[in-house]
Each structure stands twice: as C-alpha cells, then as structure tokens.
C-alpha atoms as a PDB file:
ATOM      1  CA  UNK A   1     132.927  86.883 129.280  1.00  0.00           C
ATOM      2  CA  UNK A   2     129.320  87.466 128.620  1.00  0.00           C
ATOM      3  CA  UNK A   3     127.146  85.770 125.827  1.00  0.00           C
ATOM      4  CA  UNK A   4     124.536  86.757 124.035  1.00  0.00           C
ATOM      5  CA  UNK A   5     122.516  84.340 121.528  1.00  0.00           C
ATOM      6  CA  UNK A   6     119.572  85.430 118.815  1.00  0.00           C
ATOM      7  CA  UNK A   7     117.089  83.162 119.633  1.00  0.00           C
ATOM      8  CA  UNK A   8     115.071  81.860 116.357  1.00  0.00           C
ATOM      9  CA  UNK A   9     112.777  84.590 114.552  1.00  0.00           C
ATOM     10  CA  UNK A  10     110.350  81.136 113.773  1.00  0.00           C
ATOM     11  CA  UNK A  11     107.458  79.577 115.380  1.00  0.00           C
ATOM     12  CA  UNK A  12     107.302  76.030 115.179  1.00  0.00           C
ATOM     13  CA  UNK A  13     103.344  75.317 115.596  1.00  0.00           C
ATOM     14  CA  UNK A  14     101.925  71.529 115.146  1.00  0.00           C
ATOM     15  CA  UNK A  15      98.356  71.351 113.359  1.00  0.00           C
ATOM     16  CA  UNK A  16      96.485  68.363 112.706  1.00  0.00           C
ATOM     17  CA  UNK A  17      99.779  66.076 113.476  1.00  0.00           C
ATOM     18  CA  UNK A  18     102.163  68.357 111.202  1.00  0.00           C
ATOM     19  CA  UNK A  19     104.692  70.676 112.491  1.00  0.00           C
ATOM     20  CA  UNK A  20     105.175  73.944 110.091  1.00  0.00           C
ATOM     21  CA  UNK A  21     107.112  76.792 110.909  1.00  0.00           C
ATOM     22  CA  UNK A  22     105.756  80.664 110.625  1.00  0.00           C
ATOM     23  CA  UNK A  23     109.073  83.020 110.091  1.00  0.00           C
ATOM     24  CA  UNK A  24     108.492  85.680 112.116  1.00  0.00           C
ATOM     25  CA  UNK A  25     110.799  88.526 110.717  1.00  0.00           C
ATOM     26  CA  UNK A  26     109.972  91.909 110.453  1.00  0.00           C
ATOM     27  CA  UNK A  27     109.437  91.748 106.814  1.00  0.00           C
ATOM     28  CA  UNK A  28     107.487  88.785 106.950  1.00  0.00           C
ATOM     29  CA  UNK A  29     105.393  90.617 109.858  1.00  0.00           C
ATOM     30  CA  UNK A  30     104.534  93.346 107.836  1.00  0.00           C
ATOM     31  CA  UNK A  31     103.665  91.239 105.575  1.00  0.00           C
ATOM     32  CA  UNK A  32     101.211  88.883 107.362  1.00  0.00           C
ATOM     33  CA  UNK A  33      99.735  91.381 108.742  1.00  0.00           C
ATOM     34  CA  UNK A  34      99.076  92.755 105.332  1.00  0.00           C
ATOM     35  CA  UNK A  35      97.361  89.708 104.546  1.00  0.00           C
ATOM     36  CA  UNK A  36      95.788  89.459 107.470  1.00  0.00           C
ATOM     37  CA  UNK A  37      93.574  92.608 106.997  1.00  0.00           C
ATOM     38  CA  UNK A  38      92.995  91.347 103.620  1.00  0.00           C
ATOM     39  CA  UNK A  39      91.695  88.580 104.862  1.00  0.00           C
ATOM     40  CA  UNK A  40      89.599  89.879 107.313  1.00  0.00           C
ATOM     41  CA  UNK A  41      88.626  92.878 105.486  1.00  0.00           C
ATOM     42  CA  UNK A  42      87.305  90.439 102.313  1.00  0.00           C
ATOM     43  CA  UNK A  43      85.727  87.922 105.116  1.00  0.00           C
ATOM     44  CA  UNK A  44      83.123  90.438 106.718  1.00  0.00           C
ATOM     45  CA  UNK A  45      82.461  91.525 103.123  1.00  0.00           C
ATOM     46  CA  UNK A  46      81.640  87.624 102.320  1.00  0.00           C
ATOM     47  CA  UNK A  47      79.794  87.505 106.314  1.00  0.00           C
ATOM     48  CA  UNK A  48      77.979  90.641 105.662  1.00  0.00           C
ATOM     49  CA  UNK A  49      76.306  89.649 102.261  1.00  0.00           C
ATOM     50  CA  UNK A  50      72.938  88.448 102.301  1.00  0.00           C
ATOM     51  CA  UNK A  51      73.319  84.947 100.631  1.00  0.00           C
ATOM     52  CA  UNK A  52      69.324  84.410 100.471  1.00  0.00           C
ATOM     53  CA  UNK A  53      69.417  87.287  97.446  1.00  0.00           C
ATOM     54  CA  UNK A  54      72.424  85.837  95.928  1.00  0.00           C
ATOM     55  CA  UNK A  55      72.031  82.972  92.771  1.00  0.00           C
ATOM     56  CA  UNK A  56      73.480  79.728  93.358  1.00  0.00           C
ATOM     57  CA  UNK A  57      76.105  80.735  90.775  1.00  0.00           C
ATOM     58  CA  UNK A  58      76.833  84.196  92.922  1.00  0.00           C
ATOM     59  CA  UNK A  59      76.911  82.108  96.142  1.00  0.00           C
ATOM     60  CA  UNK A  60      79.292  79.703  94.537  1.00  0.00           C
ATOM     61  CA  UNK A  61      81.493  82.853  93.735  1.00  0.00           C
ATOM     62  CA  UNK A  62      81.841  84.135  97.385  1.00  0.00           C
ATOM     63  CA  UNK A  63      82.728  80.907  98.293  1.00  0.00           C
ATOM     64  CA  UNK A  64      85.520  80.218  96.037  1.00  0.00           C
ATOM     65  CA  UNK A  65      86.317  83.573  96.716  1.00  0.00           C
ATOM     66  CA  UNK A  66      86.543  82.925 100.562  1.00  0.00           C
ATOM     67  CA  UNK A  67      88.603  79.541  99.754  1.00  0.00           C
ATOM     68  CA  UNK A  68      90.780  81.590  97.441  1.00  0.00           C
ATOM     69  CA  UNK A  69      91.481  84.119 100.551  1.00  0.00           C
ATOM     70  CA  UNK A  70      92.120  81.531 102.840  1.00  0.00           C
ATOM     71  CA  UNK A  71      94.527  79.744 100.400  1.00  0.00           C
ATOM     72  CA  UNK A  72      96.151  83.280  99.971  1.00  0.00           C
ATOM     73  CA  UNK A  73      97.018  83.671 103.646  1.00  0.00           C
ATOM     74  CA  UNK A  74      97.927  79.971 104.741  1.00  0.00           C
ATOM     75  CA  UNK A  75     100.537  79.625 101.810  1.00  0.00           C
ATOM     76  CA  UNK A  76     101.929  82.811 103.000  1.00  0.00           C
ATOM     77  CA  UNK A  77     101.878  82.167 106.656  1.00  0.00           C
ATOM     78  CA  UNK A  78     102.875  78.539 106.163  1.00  0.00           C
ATOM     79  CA  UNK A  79     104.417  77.980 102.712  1.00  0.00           C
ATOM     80  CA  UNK A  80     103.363  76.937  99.322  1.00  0.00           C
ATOM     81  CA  UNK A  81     101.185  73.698  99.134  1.00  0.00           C
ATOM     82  CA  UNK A  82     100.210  73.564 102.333  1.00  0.00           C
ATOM     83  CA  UNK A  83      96.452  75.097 102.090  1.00  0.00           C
ATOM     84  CA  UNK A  84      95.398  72.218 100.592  1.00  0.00           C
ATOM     85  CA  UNK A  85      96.618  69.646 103.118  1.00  0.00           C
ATOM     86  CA  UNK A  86      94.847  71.261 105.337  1.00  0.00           C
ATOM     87  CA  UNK A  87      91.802  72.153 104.145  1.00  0.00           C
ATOM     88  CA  UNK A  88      91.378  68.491 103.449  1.00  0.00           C
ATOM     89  CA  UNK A  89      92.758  67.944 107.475  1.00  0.00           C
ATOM     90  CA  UNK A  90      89.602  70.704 108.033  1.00  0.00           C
ATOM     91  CA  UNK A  91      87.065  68.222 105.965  1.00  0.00           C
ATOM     92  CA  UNK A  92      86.932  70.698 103.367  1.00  0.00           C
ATOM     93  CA  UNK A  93      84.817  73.520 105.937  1.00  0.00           C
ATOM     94  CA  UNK A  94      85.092  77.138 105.495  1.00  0.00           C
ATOM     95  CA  UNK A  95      84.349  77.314 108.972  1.00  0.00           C
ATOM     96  CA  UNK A  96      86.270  74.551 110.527  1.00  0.00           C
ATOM     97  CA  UNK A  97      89.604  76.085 108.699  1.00  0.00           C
ATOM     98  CA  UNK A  98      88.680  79.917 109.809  1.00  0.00           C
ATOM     99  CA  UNK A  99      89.329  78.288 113.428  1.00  0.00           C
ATOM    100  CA  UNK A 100      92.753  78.121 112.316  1.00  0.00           C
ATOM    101  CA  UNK A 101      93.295  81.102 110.865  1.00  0.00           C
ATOM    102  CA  UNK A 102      91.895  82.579 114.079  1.00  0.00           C
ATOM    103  CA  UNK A 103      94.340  80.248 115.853  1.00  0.00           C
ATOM    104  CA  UNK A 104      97.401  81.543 113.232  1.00  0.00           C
ATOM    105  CA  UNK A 105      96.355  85.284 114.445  1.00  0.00           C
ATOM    106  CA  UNK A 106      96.641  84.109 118.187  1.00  0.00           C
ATOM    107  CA  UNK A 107     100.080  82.801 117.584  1.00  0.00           C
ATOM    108  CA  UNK A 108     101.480  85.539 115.749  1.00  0.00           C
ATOM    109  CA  UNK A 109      99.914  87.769 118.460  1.00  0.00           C
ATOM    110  CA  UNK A 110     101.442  86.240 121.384  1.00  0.00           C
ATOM    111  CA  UNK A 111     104.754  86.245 120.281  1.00  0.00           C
ATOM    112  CA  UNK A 112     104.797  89.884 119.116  1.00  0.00           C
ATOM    113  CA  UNK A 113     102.929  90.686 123.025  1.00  0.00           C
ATOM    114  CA  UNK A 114     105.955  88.253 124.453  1.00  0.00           C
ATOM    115  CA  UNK A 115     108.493  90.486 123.267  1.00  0.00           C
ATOM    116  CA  UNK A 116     106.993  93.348 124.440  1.00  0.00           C
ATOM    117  CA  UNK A 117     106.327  92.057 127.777  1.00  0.00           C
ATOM    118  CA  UNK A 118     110.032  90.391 128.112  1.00  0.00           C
ATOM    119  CA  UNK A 119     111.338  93.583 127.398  1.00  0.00           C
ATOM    120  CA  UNK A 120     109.125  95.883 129.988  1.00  0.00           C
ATOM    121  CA  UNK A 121     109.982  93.451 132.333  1.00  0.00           C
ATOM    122  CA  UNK A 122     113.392  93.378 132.308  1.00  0.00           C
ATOM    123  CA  UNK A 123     112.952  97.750 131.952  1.00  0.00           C
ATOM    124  CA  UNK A 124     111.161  97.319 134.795  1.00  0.00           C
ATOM    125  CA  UNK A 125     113.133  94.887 136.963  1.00  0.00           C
ATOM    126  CA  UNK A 126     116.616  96.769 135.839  1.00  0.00           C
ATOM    127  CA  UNK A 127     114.692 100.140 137.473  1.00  0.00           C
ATOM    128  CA  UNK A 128     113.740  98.957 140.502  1.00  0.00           C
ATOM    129  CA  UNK A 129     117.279  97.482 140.967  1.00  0.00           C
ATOM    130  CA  UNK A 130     118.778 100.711 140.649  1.00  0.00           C
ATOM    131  CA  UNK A 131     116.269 102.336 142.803  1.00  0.00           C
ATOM    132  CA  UNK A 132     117.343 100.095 145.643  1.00  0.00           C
ATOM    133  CA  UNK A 133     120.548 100.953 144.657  1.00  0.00           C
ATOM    134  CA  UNK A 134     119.998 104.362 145.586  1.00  0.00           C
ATOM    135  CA  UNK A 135     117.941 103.648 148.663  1.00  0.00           C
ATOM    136  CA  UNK A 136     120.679 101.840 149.661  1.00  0.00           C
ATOM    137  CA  UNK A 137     122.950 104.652 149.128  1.00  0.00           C
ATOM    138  CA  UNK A 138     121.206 107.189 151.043  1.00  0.00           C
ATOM    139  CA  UNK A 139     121.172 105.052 154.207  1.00  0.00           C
END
C-alpha cells in the first residue's frame, strides 16, 4: 500500500533565541501578503518624506506610525504580543527590526518558491521517465 502524509502548513523560524511559528495556509497567505503591501506601501511613504521639513511633533508621528506598521505585521505573522519582545530583542531600532521583516518576507518567499519548484520537478522528472519509456519502446 502506498502512503501519503500532509506535511505541516507552518514554519518554525528561531529569532533572537525564540522559536515562533508562521502558519502558512492559504488564508493566512493571502493575508500576509495583504499586510505585507501595507507595510511596504506605508514604509516608502514614511522613506520618501522629507523629515528636514517635518516638526519634531510630525517626525514623531511617522515614527509611531512606522512602529505601529511594524507591530501590525509581526503580530500577524507571528502572533499577538510578540512585537514587543522583539522590538526590545532589536534595541528598540526601526531599522534593526525592518531587517527582520525583510528576513519574514524571505521566509515566506522561499517556501511558497519550494513548492513550486518541488512540484516542476517532480512534472519534470515524471516526463522524462515516460519519454524513456517510449524511447525504449520504439527500439
């Protein structure tokens, strides 16, 4: 008899000594990715402004803005309470903790290129099989 087994839709990723888990389901895809673009959308708004012009009280704003987007997306990516522990693990950067986001993107990335790849491969491999197959048959 043949088996199959669903391997795990998580990703079990270790950062700064923890080990979280990212849930990787379609509906939580769509939904990263959702974030994601909110994210990045709302952080070249923040990158693009020129902060010279801005008050200290309107440069204060973008960057409670920026912590509020980055909070957004690691509590969704990782689960509730976690943003903090890490932007303490980042020493409370901005840019330290976009690393990680960056590094969150990566992951999420690869795994969704590792399916595709696994499966072309074995589309692949299973045609040139059969083409033998045939080449054999002909002899």
């Amino acid at each position: 008899m043949k088996k199959f087994e669903f391997t795990s839709p998580h990703e079990e990723i270790e950062i700064a000594g923890k080990v979280y888990k990212i849930d990787l389901s379609d509906d939580k895809t769509v939904e990263y990715q959702q974030k994601l673009k909110k994210y990045y959308d709302e952080s070249k708004e923040i990158t693009e402004s020129n902060i010279d012009s801005l008050s200290e009280e309107e440069q204060a704003e973008l960057l409670k803005k920026q912590i509020n987007n980055m909070k957004d997306i690691t509590e969704t990516l990782l689960g509730n309470g976690t943003f903090n522990e890490l932007y303490e693990a980042s020493g409370r950067s901005t840019a330290n903790y976009m690393k990680l986001l960056l590094f969150l993107g990566d992951v999420m990335g690869e795994k969704a290129e590792n399916v595709k790849s696994e499966a072309l491969n074995h589309y692949v491999s299973r045609d040139n099989k059969q083409q033998v197959n045939r080449n054999k048959k002909k002899k």
